[in-house]
PDB file of N, CA and C in Angstrom:
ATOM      1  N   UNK A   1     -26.318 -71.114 -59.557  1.00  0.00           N
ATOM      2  CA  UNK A   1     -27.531 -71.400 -58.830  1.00  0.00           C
ATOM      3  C   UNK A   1     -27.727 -70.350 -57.750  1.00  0.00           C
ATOM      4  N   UNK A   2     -28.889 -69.362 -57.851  1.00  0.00           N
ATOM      5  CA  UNK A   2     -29.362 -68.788 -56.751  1.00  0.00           C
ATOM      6  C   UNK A   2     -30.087 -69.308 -55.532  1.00  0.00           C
ATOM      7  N   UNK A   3     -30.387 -68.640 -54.184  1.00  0.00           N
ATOM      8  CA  UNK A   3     -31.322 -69.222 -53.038  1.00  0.00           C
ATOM      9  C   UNK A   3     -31.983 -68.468 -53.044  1.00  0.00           C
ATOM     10  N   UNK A   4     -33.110 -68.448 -52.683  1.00  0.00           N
ATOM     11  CA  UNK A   4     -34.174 -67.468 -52.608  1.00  0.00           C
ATOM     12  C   UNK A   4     -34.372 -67.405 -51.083  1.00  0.00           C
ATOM     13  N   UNK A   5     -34.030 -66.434 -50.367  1.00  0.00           N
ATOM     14  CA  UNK A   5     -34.248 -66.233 -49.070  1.00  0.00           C
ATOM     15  C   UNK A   5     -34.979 -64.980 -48.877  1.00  0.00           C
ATOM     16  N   UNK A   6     -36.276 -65.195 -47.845  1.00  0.00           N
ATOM     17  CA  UNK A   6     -36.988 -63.955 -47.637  1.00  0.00           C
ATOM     18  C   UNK A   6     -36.676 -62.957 -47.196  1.00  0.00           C
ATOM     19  N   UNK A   7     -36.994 -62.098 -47.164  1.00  0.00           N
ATOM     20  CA  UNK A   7     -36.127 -60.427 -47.049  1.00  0.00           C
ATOM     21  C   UNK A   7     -37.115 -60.209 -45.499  1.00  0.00           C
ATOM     22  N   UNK A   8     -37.945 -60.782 -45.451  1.00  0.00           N
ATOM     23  CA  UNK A   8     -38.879 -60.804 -44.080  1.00  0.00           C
ATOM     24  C   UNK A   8     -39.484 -61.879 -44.017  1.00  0.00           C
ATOM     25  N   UNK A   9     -39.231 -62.272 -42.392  1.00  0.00           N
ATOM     26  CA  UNK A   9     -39.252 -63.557 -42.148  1.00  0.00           C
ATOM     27  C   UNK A   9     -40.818 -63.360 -41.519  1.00  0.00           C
ATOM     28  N   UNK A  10     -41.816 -64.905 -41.930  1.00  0.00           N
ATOM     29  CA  UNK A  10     -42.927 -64.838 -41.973  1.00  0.00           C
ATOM     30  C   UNK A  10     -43.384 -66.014 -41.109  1.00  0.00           C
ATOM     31  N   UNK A  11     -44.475 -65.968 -40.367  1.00  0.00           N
ATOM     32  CA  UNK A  11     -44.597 -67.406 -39.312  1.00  0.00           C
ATOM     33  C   UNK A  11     -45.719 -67.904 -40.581  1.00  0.00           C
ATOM     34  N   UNK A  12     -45.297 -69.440 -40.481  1.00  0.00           N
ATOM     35  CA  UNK A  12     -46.404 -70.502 -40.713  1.00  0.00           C
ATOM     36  C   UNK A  12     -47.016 -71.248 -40.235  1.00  0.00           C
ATOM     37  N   UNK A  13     -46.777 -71.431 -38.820  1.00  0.00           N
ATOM     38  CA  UNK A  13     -47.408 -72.392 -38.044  1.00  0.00           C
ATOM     39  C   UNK A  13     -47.166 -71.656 -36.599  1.00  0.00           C
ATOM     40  N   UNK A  14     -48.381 -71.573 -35.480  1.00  0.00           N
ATOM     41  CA  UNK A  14     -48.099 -71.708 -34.051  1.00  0.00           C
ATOM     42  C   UNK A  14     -48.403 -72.801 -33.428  1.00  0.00           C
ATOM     43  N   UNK A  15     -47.948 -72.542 -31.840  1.00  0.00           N
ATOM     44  CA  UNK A  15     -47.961 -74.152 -31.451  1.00  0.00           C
ATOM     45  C   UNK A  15     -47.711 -73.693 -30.002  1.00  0.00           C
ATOM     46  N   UNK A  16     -48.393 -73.938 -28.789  1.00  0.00           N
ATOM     47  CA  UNK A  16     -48.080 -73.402 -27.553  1.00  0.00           C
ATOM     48  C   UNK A  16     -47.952 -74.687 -26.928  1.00  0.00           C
ATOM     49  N   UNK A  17     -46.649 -74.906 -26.060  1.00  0.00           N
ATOM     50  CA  UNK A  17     -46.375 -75.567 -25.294  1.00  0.00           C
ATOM     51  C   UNK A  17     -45.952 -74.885 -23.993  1.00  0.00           C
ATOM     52  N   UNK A  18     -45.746 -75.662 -22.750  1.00  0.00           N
ATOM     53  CA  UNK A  18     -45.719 -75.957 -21.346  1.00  0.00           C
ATOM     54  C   UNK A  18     -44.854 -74.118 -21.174  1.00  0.00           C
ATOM     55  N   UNK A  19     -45.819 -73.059 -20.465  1.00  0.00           N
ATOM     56  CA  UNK A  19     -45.166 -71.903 -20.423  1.00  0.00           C
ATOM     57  C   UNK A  19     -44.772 -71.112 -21.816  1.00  0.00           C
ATOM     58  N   UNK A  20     -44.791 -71.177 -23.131  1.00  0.00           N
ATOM     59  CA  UNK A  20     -44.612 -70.603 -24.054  1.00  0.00           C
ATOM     60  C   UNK A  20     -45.256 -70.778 -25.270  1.00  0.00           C
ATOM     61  N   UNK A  21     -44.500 -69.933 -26.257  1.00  0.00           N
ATOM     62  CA  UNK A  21     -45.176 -70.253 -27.705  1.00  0.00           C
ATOM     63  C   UNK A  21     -44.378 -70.876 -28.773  1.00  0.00           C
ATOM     64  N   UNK A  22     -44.271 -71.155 -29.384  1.00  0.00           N
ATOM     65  CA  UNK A  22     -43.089 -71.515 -30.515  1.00  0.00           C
ATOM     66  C   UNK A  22     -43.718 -71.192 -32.220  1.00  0.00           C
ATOM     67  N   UNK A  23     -43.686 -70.060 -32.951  1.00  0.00           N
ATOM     68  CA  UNK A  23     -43.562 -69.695 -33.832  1.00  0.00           C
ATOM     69  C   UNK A  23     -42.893 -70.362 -35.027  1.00  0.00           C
ATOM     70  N   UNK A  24     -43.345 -70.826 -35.872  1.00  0.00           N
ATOM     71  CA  UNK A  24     -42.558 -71.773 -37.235  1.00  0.00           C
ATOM     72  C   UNK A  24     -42.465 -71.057 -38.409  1.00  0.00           C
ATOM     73  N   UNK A  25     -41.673 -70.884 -38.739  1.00  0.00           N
ATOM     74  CA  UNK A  25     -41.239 -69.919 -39.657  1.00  0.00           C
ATOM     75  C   UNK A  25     -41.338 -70.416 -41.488  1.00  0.00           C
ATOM     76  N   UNK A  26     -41.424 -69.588 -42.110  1.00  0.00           N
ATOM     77  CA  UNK A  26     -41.493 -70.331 -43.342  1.00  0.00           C
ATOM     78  C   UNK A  26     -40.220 -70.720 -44.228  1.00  0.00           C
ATOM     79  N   UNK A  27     -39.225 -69.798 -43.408  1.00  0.00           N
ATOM     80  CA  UNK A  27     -37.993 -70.227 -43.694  1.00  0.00           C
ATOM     81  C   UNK A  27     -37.306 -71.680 -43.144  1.00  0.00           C
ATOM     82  N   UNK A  28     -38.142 -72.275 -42.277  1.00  0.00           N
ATOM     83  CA  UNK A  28     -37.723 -73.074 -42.151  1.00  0.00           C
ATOM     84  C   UNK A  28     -36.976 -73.218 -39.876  1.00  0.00           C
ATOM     85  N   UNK A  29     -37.249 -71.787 -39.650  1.00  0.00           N
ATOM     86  CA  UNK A  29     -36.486 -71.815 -38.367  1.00  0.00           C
ATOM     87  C   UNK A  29     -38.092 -71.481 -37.610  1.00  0.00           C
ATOM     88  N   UNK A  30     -37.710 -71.618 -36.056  1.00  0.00           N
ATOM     89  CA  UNK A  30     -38.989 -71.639 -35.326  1.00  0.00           C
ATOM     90  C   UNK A  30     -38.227 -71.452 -33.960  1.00  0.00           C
ATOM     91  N   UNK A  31     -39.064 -70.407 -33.400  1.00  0.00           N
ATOM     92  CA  UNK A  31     -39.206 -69.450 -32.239  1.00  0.00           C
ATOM     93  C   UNK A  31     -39.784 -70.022 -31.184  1.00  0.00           C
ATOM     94  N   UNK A  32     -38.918 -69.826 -30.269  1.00  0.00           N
ATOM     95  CA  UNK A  32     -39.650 -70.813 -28.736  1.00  0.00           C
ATOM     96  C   UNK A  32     -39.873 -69.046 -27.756  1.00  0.00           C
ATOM     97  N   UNK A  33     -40.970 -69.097 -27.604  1.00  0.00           N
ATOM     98  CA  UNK A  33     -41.209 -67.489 -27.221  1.00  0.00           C
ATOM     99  C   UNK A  33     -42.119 -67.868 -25.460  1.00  0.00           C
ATOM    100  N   UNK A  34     -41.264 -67.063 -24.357  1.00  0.00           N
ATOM    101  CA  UNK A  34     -41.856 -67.000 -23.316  1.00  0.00           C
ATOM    102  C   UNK A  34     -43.104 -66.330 -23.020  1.00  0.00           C
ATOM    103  N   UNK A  35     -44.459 -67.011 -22.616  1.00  0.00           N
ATOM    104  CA  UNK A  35     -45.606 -66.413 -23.096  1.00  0.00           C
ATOM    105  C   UNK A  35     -45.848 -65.126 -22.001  1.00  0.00           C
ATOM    106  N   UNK A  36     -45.200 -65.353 -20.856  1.00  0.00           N
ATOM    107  CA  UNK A  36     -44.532 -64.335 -20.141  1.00  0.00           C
ATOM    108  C   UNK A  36     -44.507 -62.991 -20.467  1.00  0.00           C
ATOM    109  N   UNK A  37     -43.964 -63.043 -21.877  1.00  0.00           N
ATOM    110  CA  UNK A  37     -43.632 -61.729 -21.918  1.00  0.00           C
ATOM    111  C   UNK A  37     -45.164 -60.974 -23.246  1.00  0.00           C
ATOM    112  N   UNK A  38     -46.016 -61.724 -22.746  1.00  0.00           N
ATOM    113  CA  UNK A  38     -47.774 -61.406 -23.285  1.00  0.00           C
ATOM    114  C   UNK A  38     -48.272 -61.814 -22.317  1.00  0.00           C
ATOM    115  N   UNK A  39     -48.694 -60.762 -21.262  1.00  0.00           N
ATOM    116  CA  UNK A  39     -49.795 -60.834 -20.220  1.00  0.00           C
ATOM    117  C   UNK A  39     -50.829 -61.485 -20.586  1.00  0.00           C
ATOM    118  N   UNK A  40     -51.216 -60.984 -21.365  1.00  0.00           N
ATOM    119  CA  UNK A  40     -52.895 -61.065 -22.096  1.00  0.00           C
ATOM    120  C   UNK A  40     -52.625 -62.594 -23.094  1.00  0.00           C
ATOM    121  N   UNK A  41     -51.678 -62.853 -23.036  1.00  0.00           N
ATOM    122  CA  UNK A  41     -51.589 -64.608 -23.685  1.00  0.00           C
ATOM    123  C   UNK A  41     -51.590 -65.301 -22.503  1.00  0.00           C
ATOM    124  N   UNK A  42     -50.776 -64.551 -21.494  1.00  0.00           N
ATOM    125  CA  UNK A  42     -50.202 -65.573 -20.471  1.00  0.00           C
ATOM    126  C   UNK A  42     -51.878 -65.765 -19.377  1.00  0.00           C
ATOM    127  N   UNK A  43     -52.491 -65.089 -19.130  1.00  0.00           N
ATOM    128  CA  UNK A  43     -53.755 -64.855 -18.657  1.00  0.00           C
ATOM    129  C   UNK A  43     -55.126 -65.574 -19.316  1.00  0.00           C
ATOM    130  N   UNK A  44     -54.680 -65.465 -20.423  1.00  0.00           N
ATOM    131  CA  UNK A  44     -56.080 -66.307 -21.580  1.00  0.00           C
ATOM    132  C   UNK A  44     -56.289 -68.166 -21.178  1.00  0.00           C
ATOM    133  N   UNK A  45     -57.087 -68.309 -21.943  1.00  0.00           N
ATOM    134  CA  UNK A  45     -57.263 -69.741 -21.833  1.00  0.00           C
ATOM    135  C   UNK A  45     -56.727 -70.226 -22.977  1.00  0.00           C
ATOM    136  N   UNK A  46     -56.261 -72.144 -22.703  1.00  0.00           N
ATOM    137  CA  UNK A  46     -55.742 -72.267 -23.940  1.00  0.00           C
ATOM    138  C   UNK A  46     -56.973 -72.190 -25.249  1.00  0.00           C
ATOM    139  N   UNK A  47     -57.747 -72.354 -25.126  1.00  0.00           N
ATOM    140  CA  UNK A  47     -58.911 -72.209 -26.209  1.00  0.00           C
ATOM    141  C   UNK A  47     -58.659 -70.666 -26.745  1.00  0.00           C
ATOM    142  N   UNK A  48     -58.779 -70.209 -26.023  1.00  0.00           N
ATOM    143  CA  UNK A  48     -58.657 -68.374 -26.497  1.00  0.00           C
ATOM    144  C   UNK A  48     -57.136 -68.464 -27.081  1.00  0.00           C
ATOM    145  N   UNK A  49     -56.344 -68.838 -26.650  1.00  0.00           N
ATOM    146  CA  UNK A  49     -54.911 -68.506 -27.240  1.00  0.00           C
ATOM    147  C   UNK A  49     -54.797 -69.550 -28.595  1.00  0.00           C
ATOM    148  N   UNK A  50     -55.292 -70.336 -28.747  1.00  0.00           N
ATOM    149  CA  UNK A  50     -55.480 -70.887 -30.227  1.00  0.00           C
ATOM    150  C   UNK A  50     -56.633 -70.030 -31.198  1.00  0.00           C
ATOM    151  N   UNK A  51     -57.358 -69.139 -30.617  1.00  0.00           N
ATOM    152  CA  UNK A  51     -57.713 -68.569 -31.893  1.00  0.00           C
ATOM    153  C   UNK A  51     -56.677 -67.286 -32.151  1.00  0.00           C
ATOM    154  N   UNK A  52     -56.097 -67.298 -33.364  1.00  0.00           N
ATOM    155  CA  UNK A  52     -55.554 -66.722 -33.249  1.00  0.00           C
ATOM    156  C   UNK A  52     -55.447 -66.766 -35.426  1.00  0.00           C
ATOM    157  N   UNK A  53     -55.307 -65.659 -35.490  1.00  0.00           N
ATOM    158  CA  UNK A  53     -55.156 -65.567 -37.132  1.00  0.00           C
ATOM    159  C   UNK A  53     -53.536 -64.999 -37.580  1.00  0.00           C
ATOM    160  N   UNK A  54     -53.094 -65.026 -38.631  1.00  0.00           N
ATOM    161  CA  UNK A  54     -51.705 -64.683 -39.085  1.00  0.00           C
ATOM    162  C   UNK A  54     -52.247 -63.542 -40.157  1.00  0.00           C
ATOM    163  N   UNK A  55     -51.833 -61.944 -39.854  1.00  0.00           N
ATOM    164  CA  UNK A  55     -51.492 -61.016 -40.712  1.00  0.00           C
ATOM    165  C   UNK A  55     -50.312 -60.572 -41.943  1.00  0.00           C
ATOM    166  N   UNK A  56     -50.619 -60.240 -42.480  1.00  0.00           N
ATOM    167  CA  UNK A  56     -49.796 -59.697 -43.623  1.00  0.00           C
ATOM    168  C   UNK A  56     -48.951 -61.046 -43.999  1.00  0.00           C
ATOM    169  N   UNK A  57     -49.809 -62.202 -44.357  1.00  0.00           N
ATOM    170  CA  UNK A  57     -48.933 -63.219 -44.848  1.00  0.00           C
ATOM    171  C   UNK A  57     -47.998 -63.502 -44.058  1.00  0.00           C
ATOM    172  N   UNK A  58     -48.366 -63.835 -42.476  1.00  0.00           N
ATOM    173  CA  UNK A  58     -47.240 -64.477 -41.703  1.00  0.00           C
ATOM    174  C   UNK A  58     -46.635 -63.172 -40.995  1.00  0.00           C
ATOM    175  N   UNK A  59     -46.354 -62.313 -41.342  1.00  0.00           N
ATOM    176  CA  UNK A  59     -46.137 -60.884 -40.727  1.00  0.00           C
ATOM    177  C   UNK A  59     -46.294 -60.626 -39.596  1.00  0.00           C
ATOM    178  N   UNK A  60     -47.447 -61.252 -39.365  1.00  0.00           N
ATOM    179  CA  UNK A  60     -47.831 -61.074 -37.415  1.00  0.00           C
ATOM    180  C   UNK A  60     -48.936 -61.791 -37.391  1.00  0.00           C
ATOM    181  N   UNK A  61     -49.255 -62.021 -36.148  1.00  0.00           N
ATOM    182  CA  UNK A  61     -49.922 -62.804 -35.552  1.00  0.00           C
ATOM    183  C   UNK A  61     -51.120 -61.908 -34.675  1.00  0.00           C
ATOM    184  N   UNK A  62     -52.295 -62.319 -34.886  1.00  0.00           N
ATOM    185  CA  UNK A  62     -53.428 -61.588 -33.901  1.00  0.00           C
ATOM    186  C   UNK A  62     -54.470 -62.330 -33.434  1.00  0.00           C
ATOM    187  N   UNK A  63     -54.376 -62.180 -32.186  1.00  0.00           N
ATOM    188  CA  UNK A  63     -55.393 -62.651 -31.476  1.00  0.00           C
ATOM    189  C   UNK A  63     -57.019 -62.042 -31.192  1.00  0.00           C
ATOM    190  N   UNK A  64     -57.677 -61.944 -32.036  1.00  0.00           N
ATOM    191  CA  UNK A  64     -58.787 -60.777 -31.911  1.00  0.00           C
ATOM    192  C   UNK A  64     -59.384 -60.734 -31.010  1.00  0.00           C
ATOM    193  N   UNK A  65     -59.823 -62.132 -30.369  1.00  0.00           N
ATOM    194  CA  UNK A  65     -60.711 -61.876 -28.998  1.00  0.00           C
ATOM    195  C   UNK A  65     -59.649 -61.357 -27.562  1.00  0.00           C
ATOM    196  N   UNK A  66     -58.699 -61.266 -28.259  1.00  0.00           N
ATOM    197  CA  UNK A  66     -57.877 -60.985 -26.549  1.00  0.00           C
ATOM    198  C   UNK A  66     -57.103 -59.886 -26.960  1.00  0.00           C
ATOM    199  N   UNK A  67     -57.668 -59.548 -28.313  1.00  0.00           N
ATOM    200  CA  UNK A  67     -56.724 -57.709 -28.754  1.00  0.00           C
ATOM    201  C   UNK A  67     -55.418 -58.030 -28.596  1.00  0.00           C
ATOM    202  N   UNK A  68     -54.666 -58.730 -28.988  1.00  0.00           N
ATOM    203  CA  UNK A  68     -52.958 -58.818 -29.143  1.00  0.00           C
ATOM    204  C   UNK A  68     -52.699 -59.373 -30.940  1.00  0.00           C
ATOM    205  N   UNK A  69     -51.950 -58.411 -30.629  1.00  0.00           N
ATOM    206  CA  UNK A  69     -50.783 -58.337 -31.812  1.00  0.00           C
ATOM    207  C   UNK A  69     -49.307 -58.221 -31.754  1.00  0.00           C
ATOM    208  N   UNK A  70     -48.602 -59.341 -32.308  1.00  0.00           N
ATOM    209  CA  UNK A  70     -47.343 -60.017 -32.604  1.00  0.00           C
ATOM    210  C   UNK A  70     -46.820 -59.579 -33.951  1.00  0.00           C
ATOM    211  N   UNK A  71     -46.117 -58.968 -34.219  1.00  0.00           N
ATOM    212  CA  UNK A  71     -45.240 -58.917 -35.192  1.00  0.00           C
ATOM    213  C   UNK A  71     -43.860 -60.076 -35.857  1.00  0.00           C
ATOM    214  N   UNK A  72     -43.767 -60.216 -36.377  1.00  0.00           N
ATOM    215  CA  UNK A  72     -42.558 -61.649 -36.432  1.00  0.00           C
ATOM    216  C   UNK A  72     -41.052 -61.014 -36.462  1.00  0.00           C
ATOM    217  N   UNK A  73     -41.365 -59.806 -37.132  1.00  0.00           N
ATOM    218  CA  UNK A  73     -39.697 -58.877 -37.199  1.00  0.00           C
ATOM    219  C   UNK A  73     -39.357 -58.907 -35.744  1.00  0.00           C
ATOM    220  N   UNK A  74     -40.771 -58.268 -34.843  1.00  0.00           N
ATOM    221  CA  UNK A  74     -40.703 -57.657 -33.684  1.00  0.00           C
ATOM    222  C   UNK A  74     -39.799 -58.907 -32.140  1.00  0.00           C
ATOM    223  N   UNK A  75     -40.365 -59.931 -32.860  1.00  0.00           N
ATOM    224  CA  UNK A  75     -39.991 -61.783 -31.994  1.00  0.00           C
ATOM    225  C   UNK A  75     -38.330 -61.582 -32.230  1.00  0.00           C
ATOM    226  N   UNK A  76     -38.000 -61.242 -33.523  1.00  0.00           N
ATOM    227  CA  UNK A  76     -36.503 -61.789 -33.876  1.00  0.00           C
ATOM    228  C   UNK A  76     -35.390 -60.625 -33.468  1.00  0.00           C
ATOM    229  N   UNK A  77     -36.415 -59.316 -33.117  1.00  0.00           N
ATOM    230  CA  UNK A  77     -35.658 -57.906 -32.533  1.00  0.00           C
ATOM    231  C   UNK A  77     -34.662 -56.691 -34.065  1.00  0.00           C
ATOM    232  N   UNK A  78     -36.307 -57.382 -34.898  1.00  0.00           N
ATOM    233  CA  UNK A  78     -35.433 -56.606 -35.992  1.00  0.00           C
ATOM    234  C   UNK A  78     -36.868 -55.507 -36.059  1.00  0.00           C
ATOM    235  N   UNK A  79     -36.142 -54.371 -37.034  1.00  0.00           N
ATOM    236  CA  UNK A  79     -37.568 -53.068 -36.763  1.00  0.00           C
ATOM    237  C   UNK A  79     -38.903 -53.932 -37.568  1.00  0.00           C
ATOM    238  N   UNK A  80     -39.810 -52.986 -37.000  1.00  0.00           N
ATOM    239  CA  UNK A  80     -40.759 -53.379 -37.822  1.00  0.00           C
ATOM    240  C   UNK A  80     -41.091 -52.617 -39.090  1.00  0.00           C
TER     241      UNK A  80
END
């Protein structure tokens, strides 16, 4: 029996709570991310920080009206 594990890990769900973000992964693990370290998240409204779309199939994350882009390699400190 093989596992099929992704070779790049992809978000499926966001979710901002009290000071941060938390990223859900499709593998199954999920990222509690200080919004801190995104001015331009940490500055937005929560309305503006929920629009937000997922690139390259989970790949990254972009916020178009507030010009930010998230990578998911980039969250876990692997290259992009």
């Amino acid at each position: 029996m093989s596992t099929l594990v992704a070779r790049e890990p992809r978000a499926q769900s966001l979710e901002f709570i009290e000071n941060a973000f938390v990223v859900h992964l499709q593998d199954g693990r999920s990222l509690t991310v200080p919004i801190e370290w995104f001015p331009r998240l940490r500055d937005a409204t929560l309305e503006q920080r929920t629009r937000y779309e997922f690139s390259g199939h989970g790949y990254g994350i972009h916020w178009p009206e507030l010009d930010e882009d998230i990578s998911v390699p980039g969250l876990l400190g692997l290259p992009d």
